[in-house]
PDB file of N, CA and C in Angstrom:
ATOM      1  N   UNK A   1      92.751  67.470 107.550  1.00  0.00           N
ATOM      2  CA  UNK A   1      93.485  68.613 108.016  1.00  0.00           C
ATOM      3  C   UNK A   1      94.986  68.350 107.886  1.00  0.00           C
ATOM      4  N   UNK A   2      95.976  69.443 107.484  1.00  0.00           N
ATOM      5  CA  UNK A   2      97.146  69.533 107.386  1.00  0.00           C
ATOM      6  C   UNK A   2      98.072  69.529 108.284  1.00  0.00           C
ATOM      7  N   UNK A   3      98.958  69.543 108.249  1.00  0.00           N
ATOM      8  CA  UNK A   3      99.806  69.752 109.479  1.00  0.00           C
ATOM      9  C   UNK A   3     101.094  71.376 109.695  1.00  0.00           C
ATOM     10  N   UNK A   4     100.521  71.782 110.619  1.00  0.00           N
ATOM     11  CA  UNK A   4     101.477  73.392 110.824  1.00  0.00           C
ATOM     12  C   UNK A   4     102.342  73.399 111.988  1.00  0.00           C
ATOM     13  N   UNK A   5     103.332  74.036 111.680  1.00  0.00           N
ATOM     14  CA  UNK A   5     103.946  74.371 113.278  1.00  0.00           C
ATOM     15  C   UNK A   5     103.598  75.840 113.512  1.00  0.00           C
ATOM     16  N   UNK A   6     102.963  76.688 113.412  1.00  0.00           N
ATOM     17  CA  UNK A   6     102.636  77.715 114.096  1.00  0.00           C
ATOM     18  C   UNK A   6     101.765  78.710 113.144  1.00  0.00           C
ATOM     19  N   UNK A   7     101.064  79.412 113.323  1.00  0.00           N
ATOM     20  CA  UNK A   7      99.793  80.494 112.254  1.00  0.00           C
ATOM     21  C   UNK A   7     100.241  81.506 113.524  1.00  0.00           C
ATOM     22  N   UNK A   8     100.468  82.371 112.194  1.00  0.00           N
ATOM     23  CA  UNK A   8     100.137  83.987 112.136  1.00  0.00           C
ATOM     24  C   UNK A   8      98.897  84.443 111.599  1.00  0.00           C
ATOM     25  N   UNK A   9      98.178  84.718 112.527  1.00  0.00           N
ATOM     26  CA  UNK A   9      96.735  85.330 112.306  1.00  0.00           C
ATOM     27  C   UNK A   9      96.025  86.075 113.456  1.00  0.00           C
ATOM     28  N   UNK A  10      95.142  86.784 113.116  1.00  0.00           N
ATOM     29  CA  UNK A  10      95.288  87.281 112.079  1.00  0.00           C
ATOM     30  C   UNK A  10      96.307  89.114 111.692  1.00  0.00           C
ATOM     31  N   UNK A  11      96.468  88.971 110.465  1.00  0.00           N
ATOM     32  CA  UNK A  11      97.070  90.094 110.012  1.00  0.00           C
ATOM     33  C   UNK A  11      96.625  91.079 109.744  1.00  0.00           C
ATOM     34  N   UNK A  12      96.861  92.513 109.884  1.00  0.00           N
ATOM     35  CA  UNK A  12      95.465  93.559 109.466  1.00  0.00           C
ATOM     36  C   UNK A  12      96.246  94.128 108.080  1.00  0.00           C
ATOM     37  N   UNK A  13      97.738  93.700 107.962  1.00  0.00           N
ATOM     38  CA  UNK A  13      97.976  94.357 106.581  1.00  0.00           C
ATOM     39  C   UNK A  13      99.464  93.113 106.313  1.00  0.00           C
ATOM     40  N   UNK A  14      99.164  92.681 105.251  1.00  0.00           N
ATOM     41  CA  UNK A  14      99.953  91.561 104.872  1.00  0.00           C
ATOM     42  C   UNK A  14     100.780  92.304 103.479  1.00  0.00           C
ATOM     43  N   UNK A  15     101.929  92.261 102.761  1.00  0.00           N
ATOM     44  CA  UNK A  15     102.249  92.764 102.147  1.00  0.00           C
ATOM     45  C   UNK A  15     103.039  91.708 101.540  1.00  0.00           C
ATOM     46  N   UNK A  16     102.428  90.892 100.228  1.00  0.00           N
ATOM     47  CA  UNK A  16     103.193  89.802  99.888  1.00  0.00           C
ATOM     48  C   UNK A  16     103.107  89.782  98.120  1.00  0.00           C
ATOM     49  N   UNK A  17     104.365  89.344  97.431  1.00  0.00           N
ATOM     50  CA  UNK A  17     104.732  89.423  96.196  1.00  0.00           C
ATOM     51  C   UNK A  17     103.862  90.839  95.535  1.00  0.00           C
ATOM     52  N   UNK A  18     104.358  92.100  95.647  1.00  0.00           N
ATOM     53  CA  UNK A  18     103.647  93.011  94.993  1.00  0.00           C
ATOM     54  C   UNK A  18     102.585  93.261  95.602  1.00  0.00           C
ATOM     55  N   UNK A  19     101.415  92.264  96.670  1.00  0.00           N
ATOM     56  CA  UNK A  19     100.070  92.705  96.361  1.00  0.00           C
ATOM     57  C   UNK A  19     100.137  93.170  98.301  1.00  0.00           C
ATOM     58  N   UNK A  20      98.562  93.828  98.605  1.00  0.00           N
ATOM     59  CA  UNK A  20      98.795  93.957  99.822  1.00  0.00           C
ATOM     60  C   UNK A  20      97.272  93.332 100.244  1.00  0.00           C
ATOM     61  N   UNK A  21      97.312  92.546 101.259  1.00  0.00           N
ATOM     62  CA  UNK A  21      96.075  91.734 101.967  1.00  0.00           C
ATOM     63  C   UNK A  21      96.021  91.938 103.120  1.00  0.00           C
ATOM     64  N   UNK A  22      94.308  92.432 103.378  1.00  0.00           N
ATOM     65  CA  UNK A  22      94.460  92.790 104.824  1.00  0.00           C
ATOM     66  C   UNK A  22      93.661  91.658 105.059  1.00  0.00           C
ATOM     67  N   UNK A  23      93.444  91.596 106.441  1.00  0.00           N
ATOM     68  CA  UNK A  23      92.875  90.158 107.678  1.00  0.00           C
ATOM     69  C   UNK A  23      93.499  89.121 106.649  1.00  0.00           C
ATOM     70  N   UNK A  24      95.032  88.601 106.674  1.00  0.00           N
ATOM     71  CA  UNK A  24      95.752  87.520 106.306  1.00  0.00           C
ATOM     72  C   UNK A  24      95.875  86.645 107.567  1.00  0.00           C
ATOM     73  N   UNK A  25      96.000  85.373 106.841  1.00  0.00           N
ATOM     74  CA  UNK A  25      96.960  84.481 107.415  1.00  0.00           C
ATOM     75  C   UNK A  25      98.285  83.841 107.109  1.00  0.00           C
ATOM     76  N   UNK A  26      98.786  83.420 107.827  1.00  0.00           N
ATOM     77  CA  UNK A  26      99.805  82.596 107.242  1.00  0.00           C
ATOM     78  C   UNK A  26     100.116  81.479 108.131  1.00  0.00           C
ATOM     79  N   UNK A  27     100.152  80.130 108.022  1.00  0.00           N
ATOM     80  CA  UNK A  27     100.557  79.044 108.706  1.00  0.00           C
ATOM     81  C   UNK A  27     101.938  78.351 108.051  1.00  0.00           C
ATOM     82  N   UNK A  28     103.026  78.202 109.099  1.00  0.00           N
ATOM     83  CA  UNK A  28     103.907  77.428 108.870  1.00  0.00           C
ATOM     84  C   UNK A  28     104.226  76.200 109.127  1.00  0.00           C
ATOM     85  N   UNK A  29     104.909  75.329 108.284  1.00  0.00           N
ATOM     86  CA  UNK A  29     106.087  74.225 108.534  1.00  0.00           C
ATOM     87  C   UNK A  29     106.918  73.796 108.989  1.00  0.00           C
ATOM     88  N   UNK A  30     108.207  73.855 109.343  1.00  0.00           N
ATOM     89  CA  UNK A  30     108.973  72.895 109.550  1.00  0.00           C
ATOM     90  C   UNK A  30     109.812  74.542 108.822  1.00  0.00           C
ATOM     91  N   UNK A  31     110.016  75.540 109.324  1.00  0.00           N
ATOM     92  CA  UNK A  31     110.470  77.038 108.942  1.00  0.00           C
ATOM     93  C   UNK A  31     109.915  77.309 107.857  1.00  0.00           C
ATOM     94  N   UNK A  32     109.087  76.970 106.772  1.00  0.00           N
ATOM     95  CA  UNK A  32     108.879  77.156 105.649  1.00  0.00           C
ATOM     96  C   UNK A  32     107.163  77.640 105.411  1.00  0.00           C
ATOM     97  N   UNK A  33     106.890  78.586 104.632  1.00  0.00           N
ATOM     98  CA  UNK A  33     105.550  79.130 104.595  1.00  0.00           C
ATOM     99  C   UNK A  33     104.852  77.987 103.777  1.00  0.00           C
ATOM    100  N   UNK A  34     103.312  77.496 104.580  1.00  0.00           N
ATOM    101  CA  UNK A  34     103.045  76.394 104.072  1.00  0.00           C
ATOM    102  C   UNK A  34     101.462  77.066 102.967  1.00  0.00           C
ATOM    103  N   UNK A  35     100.963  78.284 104.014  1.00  0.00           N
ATOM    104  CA  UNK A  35     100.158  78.489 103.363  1.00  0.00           C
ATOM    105  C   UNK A  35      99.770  79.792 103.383  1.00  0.00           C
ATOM    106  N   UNK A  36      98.897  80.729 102.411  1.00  0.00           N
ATOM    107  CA  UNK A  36      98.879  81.855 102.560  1.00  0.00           C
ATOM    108  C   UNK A  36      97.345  82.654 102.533  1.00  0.00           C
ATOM    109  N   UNK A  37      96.230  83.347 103.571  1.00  0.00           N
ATOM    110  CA  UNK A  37      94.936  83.294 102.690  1.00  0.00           C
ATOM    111  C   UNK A  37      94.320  84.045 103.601  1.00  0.00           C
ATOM    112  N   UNK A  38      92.969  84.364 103.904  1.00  0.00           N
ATOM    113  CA  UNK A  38      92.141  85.056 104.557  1.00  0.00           C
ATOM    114  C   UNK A  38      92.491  84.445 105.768  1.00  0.00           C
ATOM    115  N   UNK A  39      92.361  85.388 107.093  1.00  0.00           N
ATOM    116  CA  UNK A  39      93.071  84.855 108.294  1.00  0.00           C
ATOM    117  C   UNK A  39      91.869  83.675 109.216  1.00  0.00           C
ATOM    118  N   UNK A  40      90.825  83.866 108.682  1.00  0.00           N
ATOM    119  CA  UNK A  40      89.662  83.440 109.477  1.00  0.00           C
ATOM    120  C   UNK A  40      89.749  81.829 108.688  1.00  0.00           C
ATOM    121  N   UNK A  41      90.342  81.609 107.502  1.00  0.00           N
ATOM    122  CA  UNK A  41      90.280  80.207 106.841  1.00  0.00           C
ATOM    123  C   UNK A  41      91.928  79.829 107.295  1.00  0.00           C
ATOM    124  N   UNK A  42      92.743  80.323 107.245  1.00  0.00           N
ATOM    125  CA  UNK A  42      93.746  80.003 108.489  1.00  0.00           C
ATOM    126  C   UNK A  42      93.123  79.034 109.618  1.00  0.00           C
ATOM    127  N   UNK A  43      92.727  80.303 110.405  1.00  0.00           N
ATOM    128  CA  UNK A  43      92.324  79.750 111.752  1.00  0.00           C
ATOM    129  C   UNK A  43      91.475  78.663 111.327  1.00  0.00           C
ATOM    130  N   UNK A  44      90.179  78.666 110.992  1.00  0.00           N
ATOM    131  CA  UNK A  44      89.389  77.651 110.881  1.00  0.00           C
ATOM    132  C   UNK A  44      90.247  76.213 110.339  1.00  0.00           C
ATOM    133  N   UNK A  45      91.294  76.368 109.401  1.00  0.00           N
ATOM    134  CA  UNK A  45      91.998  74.969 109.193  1.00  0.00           C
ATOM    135  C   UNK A  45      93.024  74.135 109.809  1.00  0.00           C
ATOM    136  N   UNK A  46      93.517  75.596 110.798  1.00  0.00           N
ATOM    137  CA  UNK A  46      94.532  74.968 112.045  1.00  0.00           C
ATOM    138  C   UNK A  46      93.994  75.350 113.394  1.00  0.00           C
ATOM    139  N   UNK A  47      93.001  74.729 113.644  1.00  0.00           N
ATOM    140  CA  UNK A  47      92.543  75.157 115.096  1.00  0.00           C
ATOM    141  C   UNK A  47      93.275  75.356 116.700  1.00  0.00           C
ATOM    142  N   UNK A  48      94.273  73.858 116.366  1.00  0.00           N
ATOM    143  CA  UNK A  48      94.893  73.367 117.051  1.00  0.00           C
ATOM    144  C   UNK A  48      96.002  73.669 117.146  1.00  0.00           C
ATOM    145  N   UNK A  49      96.912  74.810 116.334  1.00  0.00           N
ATOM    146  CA  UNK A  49      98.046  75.019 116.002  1.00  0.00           C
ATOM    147  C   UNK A  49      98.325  76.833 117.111  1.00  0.00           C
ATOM    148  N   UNK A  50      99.269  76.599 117.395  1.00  0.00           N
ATOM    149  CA  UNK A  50      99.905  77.750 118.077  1.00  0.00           C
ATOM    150  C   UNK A  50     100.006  79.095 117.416  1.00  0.00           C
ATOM    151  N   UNK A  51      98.894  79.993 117.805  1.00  0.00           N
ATOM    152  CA  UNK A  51      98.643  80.883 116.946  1.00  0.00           C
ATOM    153  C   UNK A  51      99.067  82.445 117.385  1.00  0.00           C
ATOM    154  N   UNK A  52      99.961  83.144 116.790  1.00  0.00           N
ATOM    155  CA  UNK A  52      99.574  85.128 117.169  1.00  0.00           C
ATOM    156  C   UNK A  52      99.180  85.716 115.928  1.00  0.00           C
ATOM    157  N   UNK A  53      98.513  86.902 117.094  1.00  0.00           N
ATOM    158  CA  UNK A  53      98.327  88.035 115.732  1.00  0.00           C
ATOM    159  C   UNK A  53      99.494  88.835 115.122  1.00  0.00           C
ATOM    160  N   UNK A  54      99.535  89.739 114.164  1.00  0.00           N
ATOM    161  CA  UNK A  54     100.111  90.800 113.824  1.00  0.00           C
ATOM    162  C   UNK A  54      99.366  91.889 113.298  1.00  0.00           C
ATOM    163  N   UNK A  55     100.387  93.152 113.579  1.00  0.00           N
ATOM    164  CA  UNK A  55      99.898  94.118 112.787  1.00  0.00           C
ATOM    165  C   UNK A  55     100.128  94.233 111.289  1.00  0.00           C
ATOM    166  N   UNK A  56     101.336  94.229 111.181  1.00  0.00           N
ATOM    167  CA  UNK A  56     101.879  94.682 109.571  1.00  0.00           C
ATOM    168  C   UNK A  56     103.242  93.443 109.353  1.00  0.00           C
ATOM    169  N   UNK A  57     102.954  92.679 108.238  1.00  0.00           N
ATOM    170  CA  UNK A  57     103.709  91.778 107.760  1.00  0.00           C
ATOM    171  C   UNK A  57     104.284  92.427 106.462  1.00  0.00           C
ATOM    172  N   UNK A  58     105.577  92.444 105.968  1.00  0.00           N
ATOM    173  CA  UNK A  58     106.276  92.496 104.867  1.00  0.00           C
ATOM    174  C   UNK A  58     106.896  91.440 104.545  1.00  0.00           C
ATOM    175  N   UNK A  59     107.862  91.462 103.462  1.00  0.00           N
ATOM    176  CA  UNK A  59     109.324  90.708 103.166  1.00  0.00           C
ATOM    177  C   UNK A  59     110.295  91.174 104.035  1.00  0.00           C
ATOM    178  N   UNK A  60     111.024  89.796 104.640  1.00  0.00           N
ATOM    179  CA  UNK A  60     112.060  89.991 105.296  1.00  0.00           C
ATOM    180  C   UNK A  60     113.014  91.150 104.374  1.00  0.00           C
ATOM    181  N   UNK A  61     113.164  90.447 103.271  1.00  0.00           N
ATOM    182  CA  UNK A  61     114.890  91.226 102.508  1.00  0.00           C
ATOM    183  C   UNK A  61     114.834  92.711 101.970  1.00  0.00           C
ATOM    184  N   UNK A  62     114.955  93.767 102.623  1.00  0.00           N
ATOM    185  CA  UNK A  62     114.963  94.854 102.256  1.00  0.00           C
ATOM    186  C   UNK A  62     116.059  95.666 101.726  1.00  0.00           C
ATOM    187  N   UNK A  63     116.697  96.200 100.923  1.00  0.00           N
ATOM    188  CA  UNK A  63     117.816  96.803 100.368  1.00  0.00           C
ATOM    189  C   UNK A  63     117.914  97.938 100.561  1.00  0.00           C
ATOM    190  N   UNK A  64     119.454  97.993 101.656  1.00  0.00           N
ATOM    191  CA  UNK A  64     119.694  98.672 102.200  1.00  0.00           C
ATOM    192  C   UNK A  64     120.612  99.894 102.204  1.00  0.00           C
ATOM    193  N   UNK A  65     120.688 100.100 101.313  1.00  0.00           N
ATOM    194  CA  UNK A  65     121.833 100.208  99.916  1.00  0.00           C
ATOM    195  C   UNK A  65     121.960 101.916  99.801  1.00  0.00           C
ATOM    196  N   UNK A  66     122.367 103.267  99.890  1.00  0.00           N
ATOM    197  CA  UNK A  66     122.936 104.583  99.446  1.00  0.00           C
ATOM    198  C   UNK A  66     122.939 104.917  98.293  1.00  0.00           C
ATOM    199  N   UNK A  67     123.070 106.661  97.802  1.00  0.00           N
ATOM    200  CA  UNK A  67     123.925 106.485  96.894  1.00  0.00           C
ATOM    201  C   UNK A  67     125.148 108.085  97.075  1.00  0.00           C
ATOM    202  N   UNK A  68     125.317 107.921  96.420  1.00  0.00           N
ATOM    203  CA  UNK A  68     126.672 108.946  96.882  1.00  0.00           C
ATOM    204  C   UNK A  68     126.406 110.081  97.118  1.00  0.00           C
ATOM    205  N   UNK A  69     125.565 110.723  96.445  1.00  0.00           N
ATOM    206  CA  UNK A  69     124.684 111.875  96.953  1.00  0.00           C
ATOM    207  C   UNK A  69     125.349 112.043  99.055  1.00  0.00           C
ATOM    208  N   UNK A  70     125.003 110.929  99.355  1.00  0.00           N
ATOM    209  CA  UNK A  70     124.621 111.128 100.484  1.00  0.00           C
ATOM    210  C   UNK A  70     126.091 110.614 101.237  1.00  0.00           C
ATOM    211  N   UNK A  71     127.089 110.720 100.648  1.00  0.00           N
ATOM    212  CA  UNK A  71     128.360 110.832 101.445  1.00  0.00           C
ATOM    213  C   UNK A  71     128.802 111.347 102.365  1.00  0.00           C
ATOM    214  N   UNK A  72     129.357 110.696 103.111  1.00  0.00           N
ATOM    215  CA  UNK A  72     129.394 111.415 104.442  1.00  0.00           C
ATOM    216  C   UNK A  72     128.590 111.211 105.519  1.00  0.00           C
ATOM    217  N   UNK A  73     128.462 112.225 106.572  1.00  0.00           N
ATOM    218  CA  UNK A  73     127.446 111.781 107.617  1.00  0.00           C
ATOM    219  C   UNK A  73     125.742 111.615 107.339  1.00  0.00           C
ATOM    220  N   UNK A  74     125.130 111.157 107.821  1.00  0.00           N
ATOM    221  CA  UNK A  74     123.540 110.552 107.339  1.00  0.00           C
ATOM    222  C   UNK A  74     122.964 111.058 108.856  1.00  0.00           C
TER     223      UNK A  74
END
């Protein structure tokens, strides 16, 4: 068994590089995503690890960006 500092599991809608996965997991590192997969093989590989659920996971970096059209008040 590996070593995690914390699992997110499970997920009912995961939304990662293009694709979308529902019942995800994800277990982390040391801040860094260590692993990514069905939430139930998550859990089953970090038993011991500090775990929540979520509803809906995306990418942090979203672009937030206008375009002139919309000058002025919003």
């Amino acid at each position: 068994m590996t070593n995690a500092d914390f699992v997110l599991a499970p997920i009912a809608e995961l939304h990662w590089n293009g694709a979308k996965m529902a019942d995800a997991g994800i277990a982390f590192a040391d801040g860094k995503i260590k692993k990514i997969g069905p939430a139930q093989e998550i859990i089953r590989e970090y038993p011991e690890v500090r775990r929540e659920p979520a509803g809906l996971v995306t990418p942090g970096l979203v672009d937030p960006h206008t375009h002139i059209v919309w000058g002025g008040n919003r």
